[in-house]
Protein backbone atom coordinates (compact mmCIF):
# COMPACT_ATOMS: atom_id res chain seq x y z
CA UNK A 1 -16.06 -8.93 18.41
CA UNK A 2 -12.42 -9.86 19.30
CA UNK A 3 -13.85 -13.32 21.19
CA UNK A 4 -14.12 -11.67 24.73
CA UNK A 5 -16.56 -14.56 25.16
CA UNK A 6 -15.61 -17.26 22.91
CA UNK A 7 -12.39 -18.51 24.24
CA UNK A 8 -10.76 -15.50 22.53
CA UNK A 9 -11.76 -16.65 18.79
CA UNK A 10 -13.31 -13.87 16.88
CA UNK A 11 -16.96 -14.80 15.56
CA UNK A 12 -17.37 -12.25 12.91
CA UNK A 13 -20.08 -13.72 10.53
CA UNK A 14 -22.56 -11.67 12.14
CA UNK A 15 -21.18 -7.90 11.67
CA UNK A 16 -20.13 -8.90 8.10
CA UNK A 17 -23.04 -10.27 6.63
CA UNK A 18 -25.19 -8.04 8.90
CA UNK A 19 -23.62 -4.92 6.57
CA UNK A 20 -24.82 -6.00 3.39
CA UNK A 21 -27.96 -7.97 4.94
CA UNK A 22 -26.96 -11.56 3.73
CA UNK A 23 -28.79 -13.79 5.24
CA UNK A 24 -27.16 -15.65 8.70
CA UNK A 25 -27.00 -19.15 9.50
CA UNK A 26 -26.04 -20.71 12.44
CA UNK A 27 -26.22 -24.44 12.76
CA UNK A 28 -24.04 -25.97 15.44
CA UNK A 29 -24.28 -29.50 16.64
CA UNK A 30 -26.30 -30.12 20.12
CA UNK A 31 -28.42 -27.13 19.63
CA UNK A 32 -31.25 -25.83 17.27
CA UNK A 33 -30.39 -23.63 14.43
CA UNK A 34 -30.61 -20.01 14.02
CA UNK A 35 -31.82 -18.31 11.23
CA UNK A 36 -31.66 -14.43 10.12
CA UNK A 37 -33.18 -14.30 6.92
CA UNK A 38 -33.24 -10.49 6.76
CA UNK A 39 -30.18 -9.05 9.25
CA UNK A 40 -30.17 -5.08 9.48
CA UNK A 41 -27.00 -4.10 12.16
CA UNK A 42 -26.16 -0.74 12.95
CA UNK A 43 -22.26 -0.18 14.88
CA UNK A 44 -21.69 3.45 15.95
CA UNK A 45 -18.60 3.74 18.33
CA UNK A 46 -16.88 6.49 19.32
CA UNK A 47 -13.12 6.12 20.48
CA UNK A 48 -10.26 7.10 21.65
CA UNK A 49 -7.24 7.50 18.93
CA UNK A 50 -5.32 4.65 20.33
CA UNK A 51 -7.63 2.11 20.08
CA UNK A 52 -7.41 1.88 16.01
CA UNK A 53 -3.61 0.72 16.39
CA UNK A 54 -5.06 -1.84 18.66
CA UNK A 55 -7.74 -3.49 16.67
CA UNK A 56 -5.50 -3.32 13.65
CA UNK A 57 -3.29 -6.08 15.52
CA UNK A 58 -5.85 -8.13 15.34
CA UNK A 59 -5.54 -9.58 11.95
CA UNK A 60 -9.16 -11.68 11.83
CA UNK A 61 -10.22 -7.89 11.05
CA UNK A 62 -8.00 -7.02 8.36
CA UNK A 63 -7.79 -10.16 6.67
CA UNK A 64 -11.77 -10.73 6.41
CA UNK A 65 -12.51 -7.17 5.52
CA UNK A 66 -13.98 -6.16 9.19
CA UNK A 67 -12.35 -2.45 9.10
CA UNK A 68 -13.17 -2.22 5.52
CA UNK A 69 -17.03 -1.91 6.75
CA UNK A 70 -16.91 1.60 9.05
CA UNK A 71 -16.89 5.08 7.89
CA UNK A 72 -13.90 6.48 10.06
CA UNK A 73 -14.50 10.14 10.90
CA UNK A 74 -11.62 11.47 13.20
CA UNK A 75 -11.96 15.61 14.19
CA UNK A 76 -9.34 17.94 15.20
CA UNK A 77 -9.34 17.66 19.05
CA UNK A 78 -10.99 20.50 20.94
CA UNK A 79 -9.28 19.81 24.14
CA UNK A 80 -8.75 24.19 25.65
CA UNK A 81 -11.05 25.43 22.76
CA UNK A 82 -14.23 23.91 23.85
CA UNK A 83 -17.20 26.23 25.41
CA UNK A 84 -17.93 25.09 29.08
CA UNK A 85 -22.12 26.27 28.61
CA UNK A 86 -24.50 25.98 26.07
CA UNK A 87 -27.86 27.18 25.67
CA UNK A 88 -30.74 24.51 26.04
CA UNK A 89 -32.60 23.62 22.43
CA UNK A 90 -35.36 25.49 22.32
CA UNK A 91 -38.52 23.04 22.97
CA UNK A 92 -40.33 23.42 19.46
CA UNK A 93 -36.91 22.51 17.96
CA UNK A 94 -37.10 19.06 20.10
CA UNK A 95 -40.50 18.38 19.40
CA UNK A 96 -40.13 19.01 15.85
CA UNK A 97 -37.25 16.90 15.81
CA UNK A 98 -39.29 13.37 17.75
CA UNK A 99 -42.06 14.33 15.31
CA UNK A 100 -39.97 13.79 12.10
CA UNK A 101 -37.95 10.73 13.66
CA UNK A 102 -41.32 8.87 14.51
CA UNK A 103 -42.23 9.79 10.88
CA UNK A 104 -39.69 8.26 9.38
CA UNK A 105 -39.48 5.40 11.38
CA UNK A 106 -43.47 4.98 10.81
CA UNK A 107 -42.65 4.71 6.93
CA UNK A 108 -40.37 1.31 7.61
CA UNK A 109 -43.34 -0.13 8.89
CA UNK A 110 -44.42 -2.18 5.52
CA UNK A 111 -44.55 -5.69 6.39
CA UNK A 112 -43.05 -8.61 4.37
CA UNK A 113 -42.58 -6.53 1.88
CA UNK A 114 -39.40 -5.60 0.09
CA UNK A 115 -39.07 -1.82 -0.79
CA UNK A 116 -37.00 -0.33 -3.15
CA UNK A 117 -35.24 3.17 -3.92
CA UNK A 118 -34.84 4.12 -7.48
CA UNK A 119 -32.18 7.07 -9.08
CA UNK A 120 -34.02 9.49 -11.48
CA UNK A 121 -31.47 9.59 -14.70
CA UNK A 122 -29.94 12.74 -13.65
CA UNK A 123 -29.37 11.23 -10.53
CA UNK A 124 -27.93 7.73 -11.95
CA UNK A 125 -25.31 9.71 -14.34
CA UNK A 126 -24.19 11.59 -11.69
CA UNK A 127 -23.46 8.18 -9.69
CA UNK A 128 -21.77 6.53 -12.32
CA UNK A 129 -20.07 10.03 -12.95
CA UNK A 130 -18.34 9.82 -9.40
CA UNK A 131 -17.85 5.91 -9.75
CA UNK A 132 -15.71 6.92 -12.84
CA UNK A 133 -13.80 9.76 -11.03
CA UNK A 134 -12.61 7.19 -8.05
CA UNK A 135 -12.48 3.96 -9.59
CA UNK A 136 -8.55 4.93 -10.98
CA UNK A 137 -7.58 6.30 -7.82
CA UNK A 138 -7.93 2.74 -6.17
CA UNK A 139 -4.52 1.31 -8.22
CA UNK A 140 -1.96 0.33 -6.09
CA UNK A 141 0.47 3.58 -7.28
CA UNK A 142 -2.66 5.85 -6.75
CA UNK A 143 -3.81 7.71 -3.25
CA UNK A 144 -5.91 4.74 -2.59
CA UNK A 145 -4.55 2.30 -3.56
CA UNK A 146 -3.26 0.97 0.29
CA UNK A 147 -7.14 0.95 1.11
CA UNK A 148 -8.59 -0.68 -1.88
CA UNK A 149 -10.52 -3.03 0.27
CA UNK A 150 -12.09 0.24 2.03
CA UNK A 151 -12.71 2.21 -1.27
CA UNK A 152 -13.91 -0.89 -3.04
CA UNK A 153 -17.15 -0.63 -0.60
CA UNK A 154 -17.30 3.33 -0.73
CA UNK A 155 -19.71 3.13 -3.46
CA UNK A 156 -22.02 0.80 -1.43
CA UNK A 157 -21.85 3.53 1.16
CA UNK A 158 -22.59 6.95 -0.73
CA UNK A 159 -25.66 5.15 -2.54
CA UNK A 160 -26.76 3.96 0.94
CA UNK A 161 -26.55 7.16 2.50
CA UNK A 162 -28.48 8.74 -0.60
CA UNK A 163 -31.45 6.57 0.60
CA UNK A 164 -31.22 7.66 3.81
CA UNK A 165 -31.08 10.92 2.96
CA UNK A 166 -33.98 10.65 0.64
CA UNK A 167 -35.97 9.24 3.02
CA UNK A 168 -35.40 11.99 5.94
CA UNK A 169 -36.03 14.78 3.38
CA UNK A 170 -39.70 13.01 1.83
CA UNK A 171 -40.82 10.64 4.46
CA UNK A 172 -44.28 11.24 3.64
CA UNK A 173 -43.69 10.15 0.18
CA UNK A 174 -39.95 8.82 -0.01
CA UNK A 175 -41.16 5.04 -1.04
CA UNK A 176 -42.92 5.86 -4.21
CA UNK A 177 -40.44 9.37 -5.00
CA UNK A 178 -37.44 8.95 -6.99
CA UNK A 179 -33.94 9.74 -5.61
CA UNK A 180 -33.16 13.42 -6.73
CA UNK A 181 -29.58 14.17 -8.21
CA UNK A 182 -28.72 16.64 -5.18
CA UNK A 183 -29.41 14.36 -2.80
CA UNK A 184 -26.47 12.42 -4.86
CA UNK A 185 -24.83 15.00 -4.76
CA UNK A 186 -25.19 15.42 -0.99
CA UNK A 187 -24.08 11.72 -0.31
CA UNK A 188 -20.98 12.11 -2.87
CA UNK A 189 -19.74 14.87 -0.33
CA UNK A 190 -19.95 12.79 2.64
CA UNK A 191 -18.48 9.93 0.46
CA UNK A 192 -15.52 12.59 -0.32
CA UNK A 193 -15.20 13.91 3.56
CA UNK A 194 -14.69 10.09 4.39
CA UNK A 195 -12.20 9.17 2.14
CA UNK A 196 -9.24 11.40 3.99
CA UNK A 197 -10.36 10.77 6.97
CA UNK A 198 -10.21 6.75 5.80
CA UNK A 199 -6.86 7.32 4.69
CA UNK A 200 -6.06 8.99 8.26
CA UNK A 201 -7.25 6.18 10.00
CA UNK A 202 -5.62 3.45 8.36
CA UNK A 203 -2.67 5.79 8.64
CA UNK A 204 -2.98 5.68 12.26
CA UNK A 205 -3.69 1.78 12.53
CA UNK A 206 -0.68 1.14 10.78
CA UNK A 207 1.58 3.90 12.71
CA UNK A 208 4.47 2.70 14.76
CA UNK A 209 5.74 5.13 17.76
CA UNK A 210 8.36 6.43 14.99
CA UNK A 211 5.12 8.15 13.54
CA UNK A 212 3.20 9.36 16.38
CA UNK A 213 6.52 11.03 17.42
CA UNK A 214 6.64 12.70 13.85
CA UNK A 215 2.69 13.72 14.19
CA UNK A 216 3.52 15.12 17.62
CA UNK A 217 6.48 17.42 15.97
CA UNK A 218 4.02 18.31 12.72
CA UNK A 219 1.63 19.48 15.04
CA UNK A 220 3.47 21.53 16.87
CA UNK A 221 5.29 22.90 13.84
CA UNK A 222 1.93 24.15 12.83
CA UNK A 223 0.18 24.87 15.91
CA UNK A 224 3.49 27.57 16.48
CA UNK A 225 3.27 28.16 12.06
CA UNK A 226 7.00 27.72 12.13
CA UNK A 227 8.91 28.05 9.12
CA UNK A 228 12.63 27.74 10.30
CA UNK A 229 13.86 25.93 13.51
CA UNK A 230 16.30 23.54 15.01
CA UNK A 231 16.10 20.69 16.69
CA UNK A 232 17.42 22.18 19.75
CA UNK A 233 14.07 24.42 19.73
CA UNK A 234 11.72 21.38 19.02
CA UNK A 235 13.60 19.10 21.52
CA UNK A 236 13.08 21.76 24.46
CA UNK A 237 9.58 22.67 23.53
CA UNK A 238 8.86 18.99 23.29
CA UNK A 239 10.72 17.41 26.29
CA UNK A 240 8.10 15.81 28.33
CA UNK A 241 7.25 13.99 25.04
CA UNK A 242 11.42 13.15 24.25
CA UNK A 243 13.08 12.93 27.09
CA UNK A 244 16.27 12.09 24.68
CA UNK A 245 17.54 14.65 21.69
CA UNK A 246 17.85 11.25 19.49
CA UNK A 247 14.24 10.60 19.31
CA UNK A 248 14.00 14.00 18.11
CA UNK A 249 16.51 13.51 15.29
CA UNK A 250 14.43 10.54 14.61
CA UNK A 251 11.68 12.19 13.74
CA UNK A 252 12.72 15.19 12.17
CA UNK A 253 14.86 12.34 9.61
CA UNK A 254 11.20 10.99 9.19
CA UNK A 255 9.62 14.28 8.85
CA UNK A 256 12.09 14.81 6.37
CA UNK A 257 11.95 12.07 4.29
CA UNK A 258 8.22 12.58 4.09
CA UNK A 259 8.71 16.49 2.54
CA UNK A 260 7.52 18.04 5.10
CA UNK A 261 10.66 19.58 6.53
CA UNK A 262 14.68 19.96 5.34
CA UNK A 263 17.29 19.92 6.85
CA UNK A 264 19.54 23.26 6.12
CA UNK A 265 22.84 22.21 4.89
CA UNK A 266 24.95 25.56 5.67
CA UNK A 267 22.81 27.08 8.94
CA UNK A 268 25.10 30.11 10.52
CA UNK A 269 26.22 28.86 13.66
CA UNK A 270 25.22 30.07 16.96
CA UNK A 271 27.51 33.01 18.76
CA UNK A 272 27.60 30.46 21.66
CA UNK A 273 27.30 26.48 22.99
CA UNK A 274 26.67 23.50 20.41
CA UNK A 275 25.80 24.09 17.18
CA UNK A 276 22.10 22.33 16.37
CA UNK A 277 20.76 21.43 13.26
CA UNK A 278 18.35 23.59 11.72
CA UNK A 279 15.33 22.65 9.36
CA UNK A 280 13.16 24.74 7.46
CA UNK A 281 9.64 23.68 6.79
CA UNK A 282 7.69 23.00 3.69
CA UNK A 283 5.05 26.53 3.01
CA UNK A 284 2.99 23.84 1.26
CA UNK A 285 1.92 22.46 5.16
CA UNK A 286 -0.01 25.65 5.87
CA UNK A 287 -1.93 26.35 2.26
CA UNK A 288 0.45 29.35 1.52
CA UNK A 289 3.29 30.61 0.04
CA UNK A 290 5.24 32.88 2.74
CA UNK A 291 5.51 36.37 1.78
CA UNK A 292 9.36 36.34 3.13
CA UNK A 293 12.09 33.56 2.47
CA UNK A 294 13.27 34.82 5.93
CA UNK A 295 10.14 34.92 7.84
CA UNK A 296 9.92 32.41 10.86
CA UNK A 297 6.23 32.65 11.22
CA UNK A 298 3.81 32.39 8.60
CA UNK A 299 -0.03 33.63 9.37
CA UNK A 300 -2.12 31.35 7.29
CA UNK A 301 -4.36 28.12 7.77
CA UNK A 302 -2.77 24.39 8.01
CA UNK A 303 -3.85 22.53 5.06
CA UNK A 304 -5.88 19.48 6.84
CA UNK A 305 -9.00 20.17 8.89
CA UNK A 306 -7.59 16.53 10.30
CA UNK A 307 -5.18 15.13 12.28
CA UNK A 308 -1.89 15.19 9.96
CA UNK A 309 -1.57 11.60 8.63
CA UNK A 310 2.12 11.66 7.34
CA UNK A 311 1.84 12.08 3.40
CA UNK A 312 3.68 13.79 1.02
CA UNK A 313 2.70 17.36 0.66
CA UNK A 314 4.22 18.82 -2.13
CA UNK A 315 6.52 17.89 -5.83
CA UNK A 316 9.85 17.77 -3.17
CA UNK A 317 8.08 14.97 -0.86
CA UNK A 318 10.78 12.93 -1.37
């Protein structure tokens, strides 16, 4: 995509008109011309965290909308959780499952034709009752407004995966049925589980190593559910990462300034050696008030079921 074989110059006309099915033409001089009246592309990739800072460098994909095209989905990592064994699926589970896929692959099968989907009217309100919800949320002062070319083709993608959805629950008569309103409903919650992990992602193309350093300390701040420490504690705990205290302080200022810690402006000083500063941490990070004022620990869940992407948390976020 990035030109690997075309002297390093991107050639993108293919993965964005292949989204929306445009058709593709291709005439160069010295050779025939190509023609894809009807393009259908699927991209799945899956990986590694560092590689979205990467291909956000490459500005042919921001500026002509390239990233604006996935659906970003980025999971807490299981790395020391995961289960080393798994039972095999059951046989009548896998033959169930190649029997349905075949089925709905058979249904695609209708020629020249063009097929279409339609919305019953419960369905279409509830479409247009979404579109209304997240339309405001894409100005510039709103939460997405720094993705607006991402959220602009959301609504493409919910209505998309509706279809899909459609089709894998009534294969055997999806063509001529009527898109239900829960199936809407279904694709407006994937729609709504994209959008923050969108906003992570973009978040994490655009993060410097100031950032990662602050994600590094926010996740151990919750991993440990710390509500009080200084920056003597995180420095030690975190010393393969920081070899230096200063890149510490520079990241607890960051931290800071984004609301999720403060920094204590009278903290008792220690009975012995240097006196560190000491930060306390916002309650809003793990989804509870703690019980104590003078607790260090708090037992309760971390608000994100993704990787922390730096925003404000709370009315004192800045």
């Amino acid at each position: 995509m990035a030109g690997r074989y075309s002297s390093g110059l991107p050639n993108l006309d293919v993965y964005l008109q292949g989204h929306a099915g445009d058709p593709i033409r291709v005439d160069r001089r010295g050779r025939p011309p190509e023609f894809v009246d009807r393009p259908a592309l699927t991209v799945g990739l899956a990986v590694q965290p560092y590689v979205l800072g990467k291909i956000a460098r490459l500005a042919e994909f921001g500026g002509r909308g390239l990233l604006d095209r996935f659906l970003y989905s980025i999971p807490i990592g299981t790395v020391g959780f995961r289960k080393t064994t798994y039972p095999p699926v059951p046989q009548a589970i896998r033959a169930h499952y190649d029997a349905s896929v075949r089925a709905i692959a058979a249904t695609f099968d209708y020629g020249d034709a063009t097929a279409s989907l339609h919305l019953t009217g419960e369905a279409l309100r509830v479409f247009t009752d979404w579109r209304g919800e997240i339309e405001p949320r894409r100005r510039p002062s709103s939460d997405l407004g720094h993705i607006q070319g991402w959220s602009s083709k959301l609504d493409g993608a919910v209505i998309r995966m509706a279809g899909l959805l459609h089709l894998a629950e009534t294969f055997d008569s999806g063509w001529t049925a009527p898109i239900a309103d829960t199936t809407v409903i279904a694709a407006i919650t994937i729609g709504d589980y994209l959008i923050a992990h969108a906003q992570a992602a973009f978040s994490r193309m655009a993060a410097d190593s100031g950032l990662e350093d602050a994600r590094t300390i926010l996740r151990w701040i919750i991993d440990n559910k710390l509500l009080r420490f200084s920056q003597r504690d995180c420095h030690r705990a975190l010393e393969s990462r920081f070899p230096k205290a200063a890149l510490v302080g520079a990241a607890l200022a960051l931290l800071a300034d984004f609301g999720w810690v403060r920094l204590v402006e009278h903290a008792e000083p220690r009975s012995s050696g240097r006196p560190s500063k000491e930060y306390e941490v916002n309650p809003l990070s793990f989804g509870a008030e703690p019980s104590s004022a003078s607790t260090d620990r708090v037992e309760s869940r971390p608000v994100s079921r993704i990787e922390p992407a730096i925003a404000p948390v709370g009315p004192e976020a800045r």
